[in-house]
Protein backbone atom coordinates (compact mmCIF):
# COMPACT_ATOMS: atom_id res chain seq x y z
CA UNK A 1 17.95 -17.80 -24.15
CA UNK A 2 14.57 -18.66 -22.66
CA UNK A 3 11.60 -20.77 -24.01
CA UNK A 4 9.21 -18.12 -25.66
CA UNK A 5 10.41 -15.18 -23.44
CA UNK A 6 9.10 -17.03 -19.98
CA UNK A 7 10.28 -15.85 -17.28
CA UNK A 8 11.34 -16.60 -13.77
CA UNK A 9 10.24 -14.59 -10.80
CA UNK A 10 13.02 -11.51 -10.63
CA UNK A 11 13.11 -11.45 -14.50
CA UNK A 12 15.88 -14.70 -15.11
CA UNK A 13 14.31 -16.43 -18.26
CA UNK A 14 13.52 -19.64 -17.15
CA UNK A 15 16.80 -21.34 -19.09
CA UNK A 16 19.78 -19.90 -19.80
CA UNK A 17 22.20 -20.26 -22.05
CA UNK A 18 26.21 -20.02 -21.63
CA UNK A 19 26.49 -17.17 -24.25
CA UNK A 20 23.49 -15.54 -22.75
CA UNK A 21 24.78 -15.75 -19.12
CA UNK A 22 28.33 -14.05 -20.62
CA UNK A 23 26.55 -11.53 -22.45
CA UNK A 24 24.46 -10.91 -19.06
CA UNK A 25 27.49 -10.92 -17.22
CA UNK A 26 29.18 -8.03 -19.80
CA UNK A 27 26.36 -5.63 -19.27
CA UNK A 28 26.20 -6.06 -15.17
CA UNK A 29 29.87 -5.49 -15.72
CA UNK A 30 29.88 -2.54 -18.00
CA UNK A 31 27.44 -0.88 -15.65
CA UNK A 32 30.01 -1.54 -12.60
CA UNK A 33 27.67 -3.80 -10.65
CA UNK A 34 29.85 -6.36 -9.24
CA UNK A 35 29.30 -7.48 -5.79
CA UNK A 36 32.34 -9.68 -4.20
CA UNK A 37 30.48 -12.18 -0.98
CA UNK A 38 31.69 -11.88 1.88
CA UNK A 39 32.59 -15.85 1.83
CA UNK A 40 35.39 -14.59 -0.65
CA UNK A 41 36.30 -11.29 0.93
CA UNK A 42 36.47 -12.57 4.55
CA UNK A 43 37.66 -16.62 4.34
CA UNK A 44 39.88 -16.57 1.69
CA UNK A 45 42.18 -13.86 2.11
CA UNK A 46 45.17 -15.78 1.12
CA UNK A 47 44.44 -16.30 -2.00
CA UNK A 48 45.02 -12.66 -3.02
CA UNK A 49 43.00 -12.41 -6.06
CA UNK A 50 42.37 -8.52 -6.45
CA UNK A 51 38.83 -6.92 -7.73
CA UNK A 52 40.62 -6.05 -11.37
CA UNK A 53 41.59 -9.29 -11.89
CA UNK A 54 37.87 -10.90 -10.75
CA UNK A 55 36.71 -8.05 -13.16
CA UNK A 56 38.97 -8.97 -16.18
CA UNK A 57 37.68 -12.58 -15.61
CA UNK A 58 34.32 -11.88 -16.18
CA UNK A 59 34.85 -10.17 -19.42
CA UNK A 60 37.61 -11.86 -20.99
CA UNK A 61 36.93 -15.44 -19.83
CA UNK A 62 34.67 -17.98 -21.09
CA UNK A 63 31.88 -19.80 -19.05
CA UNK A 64 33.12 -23.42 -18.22
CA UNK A 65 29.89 -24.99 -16.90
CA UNK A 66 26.27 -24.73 -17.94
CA UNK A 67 24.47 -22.33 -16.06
CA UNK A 68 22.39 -23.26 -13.30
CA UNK A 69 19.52 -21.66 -10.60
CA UNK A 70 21.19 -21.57 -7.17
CA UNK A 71 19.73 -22.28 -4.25
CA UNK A 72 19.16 -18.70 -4.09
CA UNK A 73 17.01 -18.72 -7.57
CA UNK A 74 20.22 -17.35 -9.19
CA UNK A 75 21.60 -17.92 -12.45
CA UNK A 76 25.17 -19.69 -11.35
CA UNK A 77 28.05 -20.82 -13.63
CA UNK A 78 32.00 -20.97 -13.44
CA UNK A 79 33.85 -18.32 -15.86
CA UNK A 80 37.76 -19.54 -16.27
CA UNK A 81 40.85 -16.97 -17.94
CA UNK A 82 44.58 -17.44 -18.58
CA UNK A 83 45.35 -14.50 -16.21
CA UNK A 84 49.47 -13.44 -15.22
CA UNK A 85 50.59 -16.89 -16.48
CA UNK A 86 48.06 -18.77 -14.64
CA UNK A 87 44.61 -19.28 -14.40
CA UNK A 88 41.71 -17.92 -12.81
CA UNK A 89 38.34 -19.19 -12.04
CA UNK A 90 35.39 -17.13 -10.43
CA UNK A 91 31.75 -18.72 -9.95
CA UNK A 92 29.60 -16.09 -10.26
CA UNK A 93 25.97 -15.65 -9.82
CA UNK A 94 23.68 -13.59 -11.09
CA UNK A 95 20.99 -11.40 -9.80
CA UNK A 96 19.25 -10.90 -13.14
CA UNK A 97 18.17 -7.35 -13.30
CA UNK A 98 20.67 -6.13 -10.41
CA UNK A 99 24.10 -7.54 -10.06
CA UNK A 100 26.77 -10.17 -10.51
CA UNK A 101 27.71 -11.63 -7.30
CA UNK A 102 31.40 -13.09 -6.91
CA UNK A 103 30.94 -15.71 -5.10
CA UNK A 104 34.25 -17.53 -5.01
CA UNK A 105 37.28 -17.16 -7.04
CA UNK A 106 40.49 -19.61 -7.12
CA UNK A 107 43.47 -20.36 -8.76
């Protein structure tokens, strides 16, 4: 996950892998802290993608692109799922030690 345990500020290793972001990802979302922006909530309303579905995303899909540090000093990556006969993507990032946060989701 990270190169001999170093760590970012806010406790992100300093890499991260894709299993380790999903695994990350599973315990945020077994604890129920999911946080859906505002950017997703307020702009895109039409593209009626409800909080069950973002949440069965993140813990059935399977992380598409290599994890990255946001501009935000997040832990970012794109988690994809064959939802209702179609599919669903949702870029999440994380807030290591606090949250995921949704920050877009599309079809």
């Amino acid at each position: 996950m990270s190169d001999a345990g170093e760590k970012a500020p806010g406790g992100a290793p300093v890499r991260v892998t894709r299993s380790a972001f999903k695994a990350r990802v599973s315990a945020l979302l077994a604890d129920g802290r999911v946080k859906v922006s505002l950017h997703l909530r307020r702009d895109h309303p039409e593209r009626q993608i409800s909080l069950a579905q973002i949440e069965r995303c993140l813990r059935l899909g399977t992380v598409q692109t290599d994890p990255y540090l946001n501009r935000f000093g997040n832990w970012q990556a794109e988690i994809y799922r064959h939802l209702a006969g179609e599919g669903l993507t949702v870029v999440a990032a994380l807030e290591w030690e606090r949250q995921i946060i949704v920050v877009t989701a599309y079809r």
